[in-house]
Protein backbone atom coordinates (compact mmCIF):
# COMPACT_ATOMS: atom_id res chain seq x y z
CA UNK A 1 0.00 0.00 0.00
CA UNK A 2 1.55 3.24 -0.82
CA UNK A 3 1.82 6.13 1.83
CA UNK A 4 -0.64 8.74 1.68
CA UNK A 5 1.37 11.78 0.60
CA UNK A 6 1.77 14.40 3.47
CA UNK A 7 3.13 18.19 4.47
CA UNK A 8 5.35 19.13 6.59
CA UNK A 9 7.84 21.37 7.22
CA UNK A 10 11.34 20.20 6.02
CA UNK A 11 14.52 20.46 8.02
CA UNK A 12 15.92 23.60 7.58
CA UNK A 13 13.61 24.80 5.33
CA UNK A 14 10.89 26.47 7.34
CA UNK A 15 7.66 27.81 5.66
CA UNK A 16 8.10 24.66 2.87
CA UNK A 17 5.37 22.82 1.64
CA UNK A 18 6.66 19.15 1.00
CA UNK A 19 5.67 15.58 0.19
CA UNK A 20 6.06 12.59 2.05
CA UNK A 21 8.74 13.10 5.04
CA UNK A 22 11.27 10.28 4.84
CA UNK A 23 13.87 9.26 7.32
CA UNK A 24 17.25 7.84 5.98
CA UNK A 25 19.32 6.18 8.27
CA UNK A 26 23.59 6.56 7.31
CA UNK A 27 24.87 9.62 6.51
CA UNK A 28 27.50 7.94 3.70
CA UNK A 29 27.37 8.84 -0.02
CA UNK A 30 24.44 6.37 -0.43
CA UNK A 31 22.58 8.04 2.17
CA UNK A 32 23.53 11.37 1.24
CA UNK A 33 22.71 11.20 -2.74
CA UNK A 34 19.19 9.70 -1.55
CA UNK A 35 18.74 12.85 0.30
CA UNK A 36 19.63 14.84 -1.74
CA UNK A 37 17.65 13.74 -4.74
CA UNK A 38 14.32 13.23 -2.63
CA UNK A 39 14.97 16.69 -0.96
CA UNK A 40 15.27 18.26 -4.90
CA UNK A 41 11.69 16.16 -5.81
CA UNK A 42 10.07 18.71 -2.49
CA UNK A 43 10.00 15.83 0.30
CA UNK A 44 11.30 16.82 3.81
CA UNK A 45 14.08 14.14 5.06
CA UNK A 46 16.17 13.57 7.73
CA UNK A 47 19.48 12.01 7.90
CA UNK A 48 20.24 9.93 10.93
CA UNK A 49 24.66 9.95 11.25
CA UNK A 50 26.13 8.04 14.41
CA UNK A 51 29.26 9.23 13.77
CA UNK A 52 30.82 12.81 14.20
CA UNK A 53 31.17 13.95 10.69
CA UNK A 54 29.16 12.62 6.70
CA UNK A 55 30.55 10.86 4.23
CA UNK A 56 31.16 7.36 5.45
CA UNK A 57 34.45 5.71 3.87
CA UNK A 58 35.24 8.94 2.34
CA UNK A 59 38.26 11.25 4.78
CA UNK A 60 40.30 13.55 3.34
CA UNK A 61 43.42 14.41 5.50
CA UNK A 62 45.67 18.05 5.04
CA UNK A 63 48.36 18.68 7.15
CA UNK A 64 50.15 21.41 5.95
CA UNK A 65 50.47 20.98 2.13
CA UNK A 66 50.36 17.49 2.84
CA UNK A 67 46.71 16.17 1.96
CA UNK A 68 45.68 12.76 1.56
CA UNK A 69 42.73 10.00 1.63
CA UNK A 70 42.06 7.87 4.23
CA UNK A 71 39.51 5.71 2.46
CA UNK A 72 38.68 5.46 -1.46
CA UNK A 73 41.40 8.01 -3.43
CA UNK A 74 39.48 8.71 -6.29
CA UNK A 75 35.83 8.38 -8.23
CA UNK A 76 35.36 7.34 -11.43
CA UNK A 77 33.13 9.31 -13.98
CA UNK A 78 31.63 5.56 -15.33
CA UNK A 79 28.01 6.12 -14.68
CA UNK A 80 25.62 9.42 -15.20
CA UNK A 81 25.00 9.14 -11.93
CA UNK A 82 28.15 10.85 -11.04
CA UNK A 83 28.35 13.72 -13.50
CA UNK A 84 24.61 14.07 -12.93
CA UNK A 85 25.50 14.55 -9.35
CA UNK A 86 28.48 16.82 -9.56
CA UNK A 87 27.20 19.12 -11.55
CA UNK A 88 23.61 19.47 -9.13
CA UNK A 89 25.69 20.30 -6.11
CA UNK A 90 27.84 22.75 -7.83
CA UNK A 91 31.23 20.84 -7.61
CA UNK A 92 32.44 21.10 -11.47
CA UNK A 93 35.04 23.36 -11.28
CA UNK A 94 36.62 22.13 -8.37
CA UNK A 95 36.61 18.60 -9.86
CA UNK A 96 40.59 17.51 -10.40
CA UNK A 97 41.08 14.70 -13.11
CA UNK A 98 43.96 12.35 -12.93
CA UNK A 99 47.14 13.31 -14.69
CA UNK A 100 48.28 11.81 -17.55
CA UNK A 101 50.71 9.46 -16.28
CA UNK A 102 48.77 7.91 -13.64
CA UNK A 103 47.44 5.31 -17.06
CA UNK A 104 50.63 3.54 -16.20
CA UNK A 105 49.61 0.76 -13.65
CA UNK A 106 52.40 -1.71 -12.84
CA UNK A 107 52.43 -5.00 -11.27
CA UNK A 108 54.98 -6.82 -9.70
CA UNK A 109 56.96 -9.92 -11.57
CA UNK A 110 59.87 -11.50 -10.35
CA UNK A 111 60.05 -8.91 -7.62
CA UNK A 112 60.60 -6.25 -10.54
CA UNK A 113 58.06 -3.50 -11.12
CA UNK A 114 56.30 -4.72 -14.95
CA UNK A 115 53.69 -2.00 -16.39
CA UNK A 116 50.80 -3.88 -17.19
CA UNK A 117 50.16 -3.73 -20.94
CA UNK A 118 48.16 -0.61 -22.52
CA UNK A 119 47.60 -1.82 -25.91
CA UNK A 120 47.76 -4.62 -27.96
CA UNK A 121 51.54 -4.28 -29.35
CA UNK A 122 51.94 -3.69 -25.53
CA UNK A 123 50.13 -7.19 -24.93
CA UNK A 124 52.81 -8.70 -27.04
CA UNK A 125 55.73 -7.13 -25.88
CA UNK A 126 54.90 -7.23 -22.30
CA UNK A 127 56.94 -9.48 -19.57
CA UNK A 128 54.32 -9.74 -17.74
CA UNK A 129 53.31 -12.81 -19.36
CA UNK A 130 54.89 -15.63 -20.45
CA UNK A 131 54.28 -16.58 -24.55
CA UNK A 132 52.45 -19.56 -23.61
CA UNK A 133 49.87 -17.36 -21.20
CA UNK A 134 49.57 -15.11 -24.30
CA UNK A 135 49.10 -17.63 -27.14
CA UNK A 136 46.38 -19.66 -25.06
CA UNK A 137 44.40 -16.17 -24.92
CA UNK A 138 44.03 -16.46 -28.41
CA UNK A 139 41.46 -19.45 -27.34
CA UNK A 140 39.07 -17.65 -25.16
CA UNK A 141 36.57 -16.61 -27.48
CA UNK A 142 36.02 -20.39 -28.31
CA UNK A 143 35.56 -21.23 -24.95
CA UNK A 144 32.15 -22.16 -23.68
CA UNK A 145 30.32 -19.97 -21.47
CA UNK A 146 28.73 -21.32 -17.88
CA UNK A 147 25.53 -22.16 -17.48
CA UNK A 148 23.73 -18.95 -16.22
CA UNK A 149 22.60 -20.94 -12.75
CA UNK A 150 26.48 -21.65 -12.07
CA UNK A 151 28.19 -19.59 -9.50
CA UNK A 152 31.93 -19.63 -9.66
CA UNK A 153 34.36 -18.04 -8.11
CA UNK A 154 36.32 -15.36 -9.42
CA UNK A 155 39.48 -17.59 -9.28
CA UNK A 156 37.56 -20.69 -11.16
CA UNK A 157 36.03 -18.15 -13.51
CA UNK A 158 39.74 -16.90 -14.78
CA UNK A 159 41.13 -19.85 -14.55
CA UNK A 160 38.50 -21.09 -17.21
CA UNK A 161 38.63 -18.32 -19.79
CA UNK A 162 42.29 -17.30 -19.09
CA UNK A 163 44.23 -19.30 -17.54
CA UNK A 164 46.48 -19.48 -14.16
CA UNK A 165 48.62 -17.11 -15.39
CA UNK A 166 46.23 -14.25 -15.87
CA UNK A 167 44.88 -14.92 -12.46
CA UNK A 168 47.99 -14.91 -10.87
CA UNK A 169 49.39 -11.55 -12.44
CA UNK A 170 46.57 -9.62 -13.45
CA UNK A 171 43.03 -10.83 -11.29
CA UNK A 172 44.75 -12.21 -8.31
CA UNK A 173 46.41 -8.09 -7.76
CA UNK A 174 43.61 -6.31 -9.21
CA UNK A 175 41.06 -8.38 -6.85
CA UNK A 176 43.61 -7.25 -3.92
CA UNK A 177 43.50 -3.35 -5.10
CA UNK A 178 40.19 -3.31 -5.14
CA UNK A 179 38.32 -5.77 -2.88
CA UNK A 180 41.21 -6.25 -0.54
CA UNK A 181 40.28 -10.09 -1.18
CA UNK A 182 40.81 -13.47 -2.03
CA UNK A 183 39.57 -14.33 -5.86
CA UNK A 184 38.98 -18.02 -4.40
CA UNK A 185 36.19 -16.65 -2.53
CA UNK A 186 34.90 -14.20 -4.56
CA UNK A 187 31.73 -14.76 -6.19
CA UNK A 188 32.49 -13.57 -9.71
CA UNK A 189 28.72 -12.84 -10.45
CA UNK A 190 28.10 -10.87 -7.73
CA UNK A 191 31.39 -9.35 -7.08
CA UNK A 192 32.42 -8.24 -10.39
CA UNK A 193 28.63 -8.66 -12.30
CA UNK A 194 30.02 -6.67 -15.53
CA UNK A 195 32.77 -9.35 -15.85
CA UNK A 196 30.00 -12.01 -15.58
CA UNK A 197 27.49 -10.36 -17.56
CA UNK A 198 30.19 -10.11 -20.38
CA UNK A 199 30.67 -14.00 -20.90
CA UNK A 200 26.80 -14.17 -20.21
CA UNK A 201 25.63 -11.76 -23.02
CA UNK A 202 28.70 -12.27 -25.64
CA UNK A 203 30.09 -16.00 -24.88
CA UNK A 204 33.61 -14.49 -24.49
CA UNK A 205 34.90 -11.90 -23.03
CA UNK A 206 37.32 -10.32 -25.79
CA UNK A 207 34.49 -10.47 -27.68
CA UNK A 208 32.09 -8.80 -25.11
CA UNK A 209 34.99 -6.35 -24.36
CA UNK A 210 34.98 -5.06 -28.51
CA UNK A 211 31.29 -5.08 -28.49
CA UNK A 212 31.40 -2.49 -25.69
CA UNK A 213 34.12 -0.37 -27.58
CA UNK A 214 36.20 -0.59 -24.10
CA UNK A 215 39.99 -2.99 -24.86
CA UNK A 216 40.52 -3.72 -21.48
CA UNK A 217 36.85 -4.69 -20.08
CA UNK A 218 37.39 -2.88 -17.08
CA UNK A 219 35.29 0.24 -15.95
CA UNK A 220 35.24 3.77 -18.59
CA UNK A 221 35.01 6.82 -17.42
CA UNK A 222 37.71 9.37 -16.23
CA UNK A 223 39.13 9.09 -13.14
CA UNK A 224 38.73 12.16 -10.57
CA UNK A 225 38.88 14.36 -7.42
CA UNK A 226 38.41 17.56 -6.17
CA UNK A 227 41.18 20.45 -5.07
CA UNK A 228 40.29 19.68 -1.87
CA UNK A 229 40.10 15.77 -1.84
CA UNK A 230 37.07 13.40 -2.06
CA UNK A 231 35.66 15.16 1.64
CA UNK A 232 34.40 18.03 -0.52
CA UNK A 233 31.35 15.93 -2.29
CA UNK A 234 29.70 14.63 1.43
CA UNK A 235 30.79 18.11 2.89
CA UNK A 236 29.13 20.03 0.05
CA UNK A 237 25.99 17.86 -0.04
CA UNK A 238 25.47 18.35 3.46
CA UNK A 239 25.70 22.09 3.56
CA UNK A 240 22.92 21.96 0.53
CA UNK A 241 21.02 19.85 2.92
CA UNK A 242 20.57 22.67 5.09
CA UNK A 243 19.45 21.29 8.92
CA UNK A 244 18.06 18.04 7.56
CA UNK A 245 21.41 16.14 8.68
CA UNK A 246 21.79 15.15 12.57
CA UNK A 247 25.19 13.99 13.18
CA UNK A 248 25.60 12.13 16.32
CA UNK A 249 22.72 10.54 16.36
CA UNK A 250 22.44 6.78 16.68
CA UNK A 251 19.14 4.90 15.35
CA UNK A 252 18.38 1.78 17.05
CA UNK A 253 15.13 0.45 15.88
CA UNK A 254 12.49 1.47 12.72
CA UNK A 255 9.03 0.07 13.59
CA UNK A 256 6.17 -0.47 11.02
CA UNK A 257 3.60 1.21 12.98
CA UNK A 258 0.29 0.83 10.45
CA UNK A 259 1.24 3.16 7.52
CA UNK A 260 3.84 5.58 9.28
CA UNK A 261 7.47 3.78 10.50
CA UNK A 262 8.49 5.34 14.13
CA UNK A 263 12.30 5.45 14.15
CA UNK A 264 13.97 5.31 17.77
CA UNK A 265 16.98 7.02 18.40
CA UNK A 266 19.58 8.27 20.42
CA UNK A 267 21.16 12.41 20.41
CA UNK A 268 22.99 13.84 23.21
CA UNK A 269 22.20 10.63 25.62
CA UNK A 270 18.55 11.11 24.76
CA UNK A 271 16.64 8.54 23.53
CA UNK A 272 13.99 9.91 21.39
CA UNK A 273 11.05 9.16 18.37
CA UNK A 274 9.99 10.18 15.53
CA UNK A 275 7.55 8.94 12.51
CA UNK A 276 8.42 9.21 8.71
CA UNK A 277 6.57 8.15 6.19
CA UNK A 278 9.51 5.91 4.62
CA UNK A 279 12.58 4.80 6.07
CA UNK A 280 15.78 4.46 3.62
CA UNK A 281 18.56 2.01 5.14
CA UNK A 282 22.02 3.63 3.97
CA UNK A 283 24.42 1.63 6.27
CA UNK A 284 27.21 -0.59 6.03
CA UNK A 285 25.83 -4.49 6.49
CA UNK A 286 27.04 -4.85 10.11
CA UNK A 287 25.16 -1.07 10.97
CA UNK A 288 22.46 -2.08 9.21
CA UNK A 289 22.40 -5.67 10.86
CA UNK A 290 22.45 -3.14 14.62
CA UNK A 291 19.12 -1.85 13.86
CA UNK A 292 15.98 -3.32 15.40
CA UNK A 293 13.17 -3.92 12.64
CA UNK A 294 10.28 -4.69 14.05
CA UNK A 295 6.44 -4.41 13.29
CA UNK A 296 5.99 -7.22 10.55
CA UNK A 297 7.03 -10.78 9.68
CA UNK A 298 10.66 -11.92 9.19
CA UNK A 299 11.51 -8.63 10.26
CA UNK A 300 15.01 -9.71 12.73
CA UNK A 301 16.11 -11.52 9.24
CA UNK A 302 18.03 -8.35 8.47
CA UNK A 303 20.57 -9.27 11.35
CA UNK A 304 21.99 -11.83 9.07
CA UNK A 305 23.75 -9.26 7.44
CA UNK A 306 26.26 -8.83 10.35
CA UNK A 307 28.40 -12.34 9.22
CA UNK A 308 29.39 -10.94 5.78
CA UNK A 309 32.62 -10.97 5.87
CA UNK A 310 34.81 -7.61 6.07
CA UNK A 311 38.47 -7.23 4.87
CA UNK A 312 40.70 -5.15 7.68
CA UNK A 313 42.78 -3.14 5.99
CA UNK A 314 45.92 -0.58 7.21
CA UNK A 315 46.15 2.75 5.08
CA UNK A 316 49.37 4.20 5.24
CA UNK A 317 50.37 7.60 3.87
CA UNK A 318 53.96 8.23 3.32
CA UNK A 319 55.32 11.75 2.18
CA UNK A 320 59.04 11.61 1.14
CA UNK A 321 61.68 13.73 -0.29
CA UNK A 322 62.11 13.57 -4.44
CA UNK A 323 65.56 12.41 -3.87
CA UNK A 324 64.80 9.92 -1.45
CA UNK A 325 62.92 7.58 -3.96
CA UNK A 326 65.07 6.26 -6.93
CA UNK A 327 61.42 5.16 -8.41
CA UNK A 328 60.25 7.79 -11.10
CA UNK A 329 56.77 7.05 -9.87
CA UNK A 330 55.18 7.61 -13.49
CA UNK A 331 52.15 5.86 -13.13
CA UNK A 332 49.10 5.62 -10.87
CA UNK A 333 50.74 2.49 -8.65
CA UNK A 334 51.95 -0.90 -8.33
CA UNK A 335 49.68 -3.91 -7.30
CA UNK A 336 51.60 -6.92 -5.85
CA UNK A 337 50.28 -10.41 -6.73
CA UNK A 338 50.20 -13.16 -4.11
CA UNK A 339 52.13 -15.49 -5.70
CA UNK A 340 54.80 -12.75 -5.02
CA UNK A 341 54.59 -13.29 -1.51
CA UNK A 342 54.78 -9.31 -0.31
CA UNK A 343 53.52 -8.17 2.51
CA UNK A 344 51.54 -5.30 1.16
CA UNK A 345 48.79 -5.02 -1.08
CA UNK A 346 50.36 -2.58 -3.35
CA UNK A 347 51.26 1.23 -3.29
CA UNK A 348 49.40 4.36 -5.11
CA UNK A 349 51.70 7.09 -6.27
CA UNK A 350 49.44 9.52 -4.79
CA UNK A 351 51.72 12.70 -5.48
CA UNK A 352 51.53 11.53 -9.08
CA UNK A 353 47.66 11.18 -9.33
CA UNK A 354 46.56 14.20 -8.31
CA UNK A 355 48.09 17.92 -8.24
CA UNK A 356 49.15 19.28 -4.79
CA UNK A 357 49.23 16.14 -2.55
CA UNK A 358 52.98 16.94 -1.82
CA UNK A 359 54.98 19.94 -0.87
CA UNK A 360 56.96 20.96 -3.58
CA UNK A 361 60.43 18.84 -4.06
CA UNK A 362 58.23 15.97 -2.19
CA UNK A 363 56.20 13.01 -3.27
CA UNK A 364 53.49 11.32 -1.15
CA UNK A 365 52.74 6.93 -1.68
CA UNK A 366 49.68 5.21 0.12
CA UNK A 367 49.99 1.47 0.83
CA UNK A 368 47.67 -0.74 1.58
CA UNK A 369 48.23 -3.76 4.37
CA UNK A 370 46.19 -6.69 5.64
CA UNK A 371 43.33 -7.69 3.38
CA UNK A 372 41.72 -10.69 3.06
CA UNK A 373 44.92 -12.06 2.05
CA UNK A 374 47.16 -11.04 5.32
CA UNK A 375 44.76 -10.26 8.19
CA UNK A 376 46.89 -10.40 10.65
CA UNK A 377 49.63 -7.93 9.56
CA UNK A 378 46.52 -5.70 9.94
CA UNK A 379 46.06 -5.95 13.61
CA UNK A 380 49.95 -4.97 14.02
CA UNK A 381 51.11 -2.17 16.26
CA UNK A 382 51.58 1.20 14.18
CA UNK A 383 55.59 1.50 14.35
CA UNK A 384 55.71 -2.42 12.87
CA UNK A 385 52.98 -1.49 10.29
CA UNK A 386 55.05 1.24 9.64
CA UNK A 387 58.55 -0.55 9.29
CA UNK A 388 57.19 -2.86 7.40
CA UNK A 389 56.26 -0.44 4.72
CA UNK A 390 59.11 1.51 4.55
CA UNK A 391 61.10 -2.05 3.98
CA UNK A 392 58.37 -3.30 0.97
CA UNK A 393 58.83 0.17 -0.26
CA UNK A 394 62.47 -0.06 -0.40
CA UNK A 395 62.28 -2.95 -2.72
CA UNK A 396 59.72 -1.51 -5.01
CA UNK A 397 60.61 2.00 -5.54
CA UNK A 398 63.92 2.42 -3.94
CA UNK A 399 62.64 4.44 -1.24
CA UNK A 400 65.79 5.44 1.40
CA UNK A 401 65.81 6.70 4.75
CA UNK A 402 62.77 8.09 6.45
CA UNK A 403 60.05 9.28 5.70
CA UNK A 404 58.81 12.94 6.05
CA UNK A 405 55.37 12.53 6.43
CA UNK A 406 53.41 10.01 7.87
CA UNK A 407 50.03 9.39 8.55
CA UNK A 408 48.31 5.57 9.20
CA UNK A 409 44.60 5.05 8.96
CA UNK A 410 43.21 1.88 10.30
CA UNK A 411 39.58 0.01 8.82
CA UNK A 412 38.89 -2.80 10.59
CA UNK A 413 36.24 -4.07 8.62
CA UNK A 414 36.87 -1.92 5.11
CA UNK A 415 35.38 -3.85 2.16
CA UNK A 416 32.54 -6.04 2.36
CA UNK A 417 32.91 -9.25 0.78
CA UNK A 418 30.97 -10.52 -1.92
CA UNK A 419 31.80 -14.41 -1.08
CA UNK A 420 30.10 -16.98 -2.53
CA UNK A 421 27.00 -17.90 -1.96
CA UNK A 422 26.30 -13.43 -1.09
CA UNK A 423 22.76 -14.24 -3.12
CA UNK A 424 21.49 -15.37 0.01
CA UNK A 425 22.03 -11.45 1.59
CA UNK A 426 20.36 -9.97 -1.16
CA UNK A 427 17.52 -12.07 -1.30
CA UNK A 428 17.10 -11.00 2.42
CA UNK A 429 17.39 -7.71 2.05
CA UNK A 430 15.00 -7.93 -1.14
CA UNK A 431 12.23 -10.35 1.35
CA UNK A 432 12.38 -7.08 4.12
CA UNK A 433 11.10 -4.88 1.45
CA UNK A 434 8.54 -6.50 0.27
CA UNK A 435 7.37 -7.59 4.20
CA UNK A 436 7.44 -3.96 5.08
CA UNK A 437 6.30 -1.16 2.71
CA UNK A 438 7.83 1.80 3.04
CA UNK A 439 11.32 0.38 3.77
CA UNK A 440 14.24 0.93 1.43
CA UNK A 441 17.69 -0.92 1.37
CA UNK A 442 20.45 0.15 -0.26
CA UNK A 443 24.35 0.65 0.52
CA UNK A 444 27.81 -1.21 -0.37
CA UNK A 445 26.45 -4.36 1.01
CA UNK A 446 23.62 -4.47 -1.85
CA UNK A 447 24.89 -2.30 -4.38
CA UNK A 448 28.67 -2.40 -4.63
CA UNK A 449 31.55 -1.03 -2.94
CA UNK A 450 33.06 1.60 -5.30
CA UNK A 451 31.60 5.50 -4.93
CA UNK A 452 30.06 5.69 -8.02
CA UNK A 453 28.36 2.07 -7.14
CA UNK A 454 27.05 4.09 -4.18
CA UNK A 455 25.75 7.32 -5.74
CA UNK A 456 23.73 5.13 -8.27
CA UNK A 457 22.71 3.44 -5.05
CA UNK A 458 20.73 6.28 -3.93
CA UNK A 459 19.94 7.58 -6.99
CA UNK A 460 17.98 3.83 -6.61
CA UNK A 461 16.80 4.19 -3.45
CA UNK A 462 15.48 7.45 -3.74
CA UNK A 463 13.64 6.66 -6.93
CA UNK A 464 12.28 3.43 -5.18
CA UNK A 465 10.94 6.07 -2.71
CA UNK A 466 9.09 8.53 -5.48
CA UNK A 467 7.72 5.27 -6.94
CA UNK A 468 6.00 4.14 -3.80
CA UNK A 469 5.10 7.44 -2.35
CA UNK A 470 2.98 7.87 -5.83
């Protein structure tokens, strides 16, 4: 049944006639772009944040004329949902794309920095593989595709069209950069759905990959930032938001209370309620998996959510000297495959990325440590964390001395992971919303993990919302 529509006066807005007031619980990107968007189509909303500042994942760190990320380092312009987005809240001219030589990834091979291959004569050419990994790529298109009811593993999935080879040096790292994971565990449709809608839809995926006009098969789109890091977008949308955003404030249960939802929560050591005509669910799985549903059938299913599986991962910026690093740093990184055996994920060149990370006659690196891969170097004490970069560094880039600059961000439980067998969570999450009208789930544990995964997240959610709401 659809809400009856309703006016009120929105947050920060007084004197407005609006729509149907919605609550929407996480005050990340997800949570933010649904805002945003349902506060543009005239409904009053309220954004519930536990924690002390918006933007979820997303911290940009200056120090100085040092400035850094402490979560995701960049966005990538591969859906309208992000230009759509930028250019609403105002943030086009301060958008920073990434230089020219940041195309240059490289991966490690023999413990030797190898750029992975840009074009074809670069396929050829390349160490990176050996001829007999190359010449057996020439057989992928003839390979047959899985049946679409087959779930695989990232790992089997490669291993099938490509080869061991191309897993080990080219899935196994890029898995690590971006999932901080284990390919053996990934589920390849839900983790990487593109990948698996490729073979799906073309029966090969160099043939899928020319049918989409993109070589590679990875994601399009330019790579960006903004002059004053990635904080700017949840900063900005939140000042645009006006009052409608309570920081601080923890939600503990939603309740289906005939056609309103009463949301319980807690500001300033207060325990308090309020009714909304909708509730949107922004959070992470285990926040989301916190929250007390109650008021129709199934509705403590959603606690499930709190065993998907989490990578812990150590961010650690580095700021050095130019003449400190024999390493030209001309590219946007190096990813280090596990048959390798380092004891870092891999490195971003952060200084060569983006414009005015470093002080002049300075460059700045981010590593990554832990992951799925090496949990336990995670949970290490900061100085060992720290040692242990500067020595993995060493070997990559030639990196001598000491650092100038350091800062070390710690995520615990960083990166959900789409395992397999994650169907099962979004099945769940699909069953809540159709036992409880009104309620909306959405977030890096349904919709992906990357930014622009997120803001087309909301964009969903909020959508969903206008749909119902009528």
């Amino acid at each position: 049944m659809k809400a009856p529509a309703e006016i009120a006066v929105a947050p920060g807005r007084p004197g407005t006639e609006t729509r149907a007031a919605v609550a929407v619980i996480g005050g990340g990107i997800t949570g933010l772009t649904a805002a945003w968007t349902l506060r543009r189509a005239g409904h009053a909303v309220v954004v519930f944040e536990a924690g002390a500042r918006v933007g979820g994942a997303i911290g940009t760190h200056r120090v100085g004329e040092w400035l850094h990320e402490t979560g995701p380092n960049a966005m990538m312009e591969n859906s309208p949902e992000v230009p759509a987005l930028i250019a609403e809240v105002g943030l086009e001219k301060q958008r920073v794309y990434a230089s020219a030589a940041a195309k240059k990834r490289y991966v490690v091979r023999d413990d030797a920095m190898v750029a992975m291959p840009a074009s074809p004569a670069g396929f050829v050419s390349t160490d990176l593989f050996s001829w007999k990994a190359k010449l057996g790529l020439l057989g992928e298109p003839f390979r047959a595709k899985a049946a679409a009811d087959t779930e695989e593993s990232v790992a089997e999935f490669v291993r099938r069209r490509l080869g061991q080879e191309f897993l080990d040096y080219a899935v196994n790292p890029f898995v690590g950069g971006v999932y901080a994971g284990d390919p053996e565990r990934l589920s390849v449709k839900h983790g990487f759905p593109k990948l698996w809608k490729l073979e799906q839809e073309h029966g090969s995926l160099i043939r899928g990959a020319i049918a989409r006009k993109n070589a590679s098969g990875g994601p399009a789109g330019r790579m960006f930032s903004f002059r004053g890091g990635l904080q700017e977008l949840p900063r900005t949308m939140e000042h645009l938001l006006a009052g409608a955003v309570r920081r601080g404030t923890k939600v503990w249960a939603a309740r289906l209370l005939g056609d309103e939802w009463e949301v319980e929560f807690e500001a300033a050591g207060v325990v308090l309620k309020e009714t909304f005509s909708a509730v949107i669910c922004a959070l992470p799985p285990e926040g989301l998996a916190a929250v007390a549903f109650e008021g129709f059938a199934r509705s403590g299913e959603l606690k499930e959510l709190g065993r998907i599986e989490h990578a812990p991962v150590v961010s650690v910026f580095t700021g050095w000297r130019r003449e400190a690093v024999a390493h030209p740093l001309d590219g946007f990184g190096v990813l280090v495959p596990e048959v390798e055996r380092g004891r870092v994920l891999g490195t971003l060149f952060s200084s060569t990325i983006f414009p005015r990370r470093a002080p002049e006659g300075h460059v700045a690196m981010t590593t990554f440590v832990g992951g799925v891969r090496q949990p336990e170097l995670a949970k290490l004490p900061d100085d060992a964390v720290l040692e242990l970069v500067r020595a993995e560094l060493r070997m990559l880039v030639g990196a001598r001395g000491e650092p100038v600059f350091v800062h070390v961000k710690r995520w615990p439980r960083a990166i959900p992971q789409y395992t397999l067998g994650y169907g099962r969570y979004l099945e769940t999450c699909a069953e809540m919303e159709a036992a409880a009208p009104g309620l909306f789930i959405g977030g890096n544990g349904r919709d992906g993990i990357s930014l622009s995964n997120c803001i087309a997240s909301g964009r969903r959610l909020a959508e969903a919302v206008e749909a119902w709401v009528g």
